[in-house]
C-alpha atoms as a PDB file:
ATOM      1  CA  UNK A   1      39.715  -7.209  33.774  1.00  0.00           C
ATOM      2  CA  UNK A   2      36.417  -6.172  35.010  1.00  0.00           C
ATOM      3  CA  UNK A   3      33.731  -5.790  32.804  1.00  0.00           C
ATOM      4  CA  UNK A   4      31.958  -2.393  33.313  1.00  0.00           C
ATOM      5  CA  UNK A   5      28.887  -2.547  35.093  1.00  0.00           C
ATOM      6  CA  UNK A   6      25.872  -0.788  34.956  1.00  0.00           C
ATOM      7  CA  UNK A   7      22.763  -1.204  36.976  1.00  0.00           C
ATOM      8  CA  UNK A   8      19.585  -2.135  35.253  1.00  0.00           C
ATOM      9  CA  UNK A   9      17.625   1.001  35.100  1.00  0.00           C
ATOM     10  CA  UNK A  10      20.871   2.655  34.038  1.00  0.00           C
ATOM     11  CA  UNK A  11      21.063   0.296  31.093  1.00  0.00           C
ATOM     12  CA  UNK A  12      17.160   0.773  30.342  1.00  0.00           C
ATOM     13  CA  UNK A  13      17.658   4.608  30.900  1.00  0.00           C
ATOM     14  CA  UNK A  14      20.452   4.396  28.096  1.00  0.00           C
ATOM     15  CA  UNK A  15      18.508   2.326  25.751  1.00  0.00           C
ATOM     16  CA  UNK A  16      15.707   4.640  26.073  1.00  0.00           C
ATOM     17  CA  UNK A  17      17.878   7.981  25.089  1.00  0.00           C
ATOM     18  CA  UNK A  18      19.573   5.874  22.113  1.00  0.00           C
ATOM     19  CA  UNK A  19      17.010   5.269  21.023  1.00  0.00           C
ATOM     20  CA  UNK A  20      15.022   8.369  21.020  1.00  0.00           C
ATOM     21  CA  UNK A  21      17.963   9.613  19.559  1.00  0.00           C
ATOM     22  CA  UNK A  22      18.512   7.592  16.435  1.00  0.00           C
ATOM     23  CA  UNK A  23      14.553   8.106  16.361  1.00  0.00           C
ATOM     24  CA  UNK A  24      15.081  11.701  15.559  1.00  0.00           C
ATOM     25  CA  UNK A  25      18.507  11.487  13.645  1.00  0.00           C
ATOM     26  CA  UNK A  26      16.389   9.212  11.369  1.00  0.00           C
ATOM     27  CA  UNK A  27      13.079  11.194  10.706  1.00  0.00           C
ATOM     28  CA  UNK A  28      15.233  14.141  10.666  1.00  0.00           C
ATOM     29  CA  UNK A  29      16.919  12.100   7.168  1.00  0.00           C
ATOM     30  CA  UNK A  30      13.701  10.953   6.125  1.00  0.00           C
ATOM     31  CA  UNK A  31      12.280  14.226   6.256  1.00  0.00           C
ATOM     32  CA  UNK A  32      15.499  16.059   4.678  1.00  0.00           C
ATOM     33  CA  UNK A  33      15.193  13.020   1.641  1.00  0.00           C
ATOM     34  CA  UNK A  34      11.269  14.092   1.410  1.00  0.00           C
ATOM     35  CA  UNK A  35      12.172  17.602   0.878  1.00  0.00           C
ATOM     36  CA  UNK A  36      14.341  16.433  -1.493  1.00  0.00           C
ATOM     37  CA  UNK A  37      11.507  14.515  -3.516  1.00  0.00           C
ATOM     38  CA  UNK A  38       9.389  17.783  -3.338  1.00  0.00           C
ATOM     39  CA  UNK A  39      12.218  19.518  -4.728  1.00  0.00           C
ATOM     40  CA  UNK A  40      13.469  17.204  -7.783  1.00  0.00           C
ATOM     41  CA  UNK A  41       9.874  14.739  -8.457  1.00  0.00           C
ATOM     42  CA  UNK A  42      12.277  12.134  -8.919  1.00  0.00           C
ATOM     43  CA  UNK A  43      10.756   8.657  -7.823  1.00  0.00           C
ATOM     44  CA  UNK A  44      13.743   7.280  -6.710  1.00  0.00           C
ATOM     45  CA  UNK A  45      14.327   9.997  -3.970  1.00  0.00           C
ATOM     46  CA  UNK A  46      11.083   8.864  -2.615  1.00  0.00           C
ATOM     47  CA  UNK A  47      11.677   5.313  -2.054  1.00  0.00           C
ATOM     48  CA  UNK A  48      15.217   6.649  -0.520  1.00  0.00           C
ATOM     49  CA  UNK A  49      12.545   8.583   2.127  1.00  0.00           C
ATOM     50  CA  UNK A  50      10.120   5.743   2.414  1.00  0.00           C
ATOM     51  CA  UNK A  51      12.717   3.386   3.831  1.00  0.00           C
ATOM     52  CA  UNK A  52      14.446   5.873   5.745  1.00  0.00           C
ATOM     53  CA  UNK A  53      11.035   6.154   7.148  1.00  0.00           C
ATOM     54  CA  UNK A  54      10.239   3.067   7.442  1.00  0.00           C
ATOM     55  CA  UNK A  55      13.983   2.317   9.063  1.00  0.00           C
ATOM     56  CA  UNK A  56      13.927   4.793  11.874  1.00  0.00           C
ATOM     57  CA  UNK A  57      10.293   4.712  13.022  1.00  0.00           C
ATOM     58  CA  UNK A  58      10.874   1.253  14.009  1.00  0.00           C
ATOM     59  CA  UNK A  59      12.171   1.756  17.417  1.00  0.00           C
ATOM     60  CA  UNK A  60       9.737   3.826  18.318  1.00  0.00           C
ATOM     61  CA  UNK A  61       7.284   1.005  17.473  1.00  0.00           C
ATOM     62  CA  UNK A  62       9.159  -0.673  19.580  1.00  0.00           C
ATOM     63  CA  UNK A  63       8.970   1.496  22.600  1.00  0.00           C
ATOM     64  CA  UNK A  64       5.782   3.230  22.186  1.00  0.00           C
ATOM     65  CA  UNK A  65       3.859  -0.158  21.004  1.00  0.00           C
ATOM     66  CA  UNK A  66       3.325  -2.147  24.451  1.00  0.00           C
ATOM     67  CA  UNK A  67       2.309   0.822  26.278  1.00  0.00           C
ATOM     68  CA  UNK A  68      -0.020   1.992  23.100  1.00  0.00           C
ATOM     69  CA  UNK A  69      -1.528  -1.325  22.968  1.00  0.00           C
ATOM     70  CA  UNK A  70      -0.624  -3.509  25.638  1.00  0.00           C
ATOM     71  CA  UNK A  71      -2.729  -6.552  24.448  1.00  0.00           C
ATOM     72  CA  UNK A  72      -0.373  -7.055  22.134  1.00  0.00           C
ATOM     73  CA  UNK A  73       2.578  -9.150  23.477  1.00  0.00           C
ATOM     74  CA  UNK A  74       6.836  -7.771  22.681  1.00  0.00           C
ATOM     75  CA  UNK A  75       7.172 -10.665  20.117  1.00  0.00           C
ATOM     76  CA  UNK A  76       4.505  -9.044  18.035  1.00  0.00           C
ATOM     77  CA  UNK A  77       6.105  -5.824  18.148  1.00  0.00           C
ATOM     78  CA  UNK A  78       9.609  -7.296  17.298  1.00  0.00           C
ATOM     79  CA  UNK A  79       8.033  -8.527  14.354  1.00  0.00           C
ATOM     80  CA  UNK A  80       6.376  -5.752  13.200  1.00  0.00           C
ATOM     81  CA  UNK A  81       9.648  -3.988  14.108  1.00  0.00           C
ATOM     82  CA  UNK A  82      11.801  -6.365  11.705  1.00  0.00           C
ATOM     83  CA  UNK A  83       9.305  -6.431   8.648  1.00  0.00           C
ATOM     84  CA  UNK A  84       9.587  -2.517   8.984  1.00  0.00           C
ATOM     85  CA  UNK A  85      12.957  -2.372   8.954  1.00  0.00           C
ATOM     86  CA  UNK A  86      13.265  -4.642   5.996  1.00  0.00           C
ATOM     87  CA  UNK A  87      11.142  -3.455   3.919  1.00  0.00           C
ATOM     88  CA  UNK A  88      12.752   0.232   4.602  1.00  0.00           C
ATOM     89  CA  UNK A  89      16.108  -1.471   3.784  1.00  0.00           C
ATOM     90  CA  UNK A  90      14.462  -2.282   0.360  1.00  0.00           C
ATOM     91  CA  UNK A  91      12.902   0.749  -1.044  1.00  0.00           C
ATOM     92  CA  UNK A  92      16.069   2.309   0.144  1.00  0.00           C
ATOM     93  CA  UNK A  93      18.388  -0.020  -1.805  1.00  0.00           C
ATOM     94  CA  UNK A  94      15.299  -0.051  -4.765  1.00  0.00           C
ATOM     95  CA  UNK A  95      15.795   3.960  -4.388  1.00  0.00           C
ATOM     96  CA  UNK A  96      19.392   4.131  -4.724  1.00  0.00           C
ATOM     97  CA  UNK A  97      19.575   1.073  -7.787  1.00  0.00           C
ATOM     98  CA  UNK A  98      16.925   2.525  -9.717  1.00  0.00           C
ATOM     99  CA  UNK A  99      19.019   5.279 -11.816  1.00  0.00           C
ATOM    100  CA  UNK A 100      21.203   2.713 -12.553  1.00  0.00           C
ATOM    101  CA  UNK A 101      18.525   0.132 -14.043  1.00  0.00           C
ATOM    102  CA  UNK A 102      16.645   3.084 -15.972  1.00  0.00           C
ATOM    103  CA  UNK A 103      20.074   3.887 -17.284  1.00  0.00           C
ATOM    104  CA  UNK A 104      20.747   0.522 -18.576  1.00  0.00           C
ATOM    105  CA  UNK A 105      17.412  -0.045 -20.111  1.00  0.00           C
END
């Protein structure tokens, strides 16, 4: 079996559209779970939209952030990219626990 193959610029082309795409799919949640904040004032609903902030703007740190600063070598920016991500990952999973621990308290 051949594997398929794709030339480079396709493959960077692709990348590129993905992630634009989950970019948008993502502030498009974060914003929807903001709304939902303004709507309820319930504190966890805005950790839920900090980290789904936090989660999707990542890639475009990622592809915006060497041509926005270009002093700044990719490592830096996967790094930055990472913490941002985790930390997202945490307010959302801080977001979705805390009923439960005000419940039990």
């Amino acid at each position: 079996m051949i594997p398929l193959q794709v030339s480079p610029s396709l493959q960077s082309q692709i990348a590129f559209v993905l992630t634009i795409t989950s970019t948008l799919l993502g502030l498009a949640v974060g914003y929807l779970a903001l709304r939902g904040y303004w709507q309820s004032r319930r504190r966890p609903m805005l950790f839920i939209a900090v980290g789904f902030f936090l989660v999707f703007w990542t890639p475009v740190l990622l592809v915006a952030g060497p041509y926005l600063v270009p002093l700044v070598g990719p490592f830096v920016y996967g790094m930055l990219g990472e913490i941002s991500q985790i930390a997202g990952l945490l307010c959302i999973l801080y977001g979705l626990r805390m009923p439960y621990l005000q419940r039990n308290s």
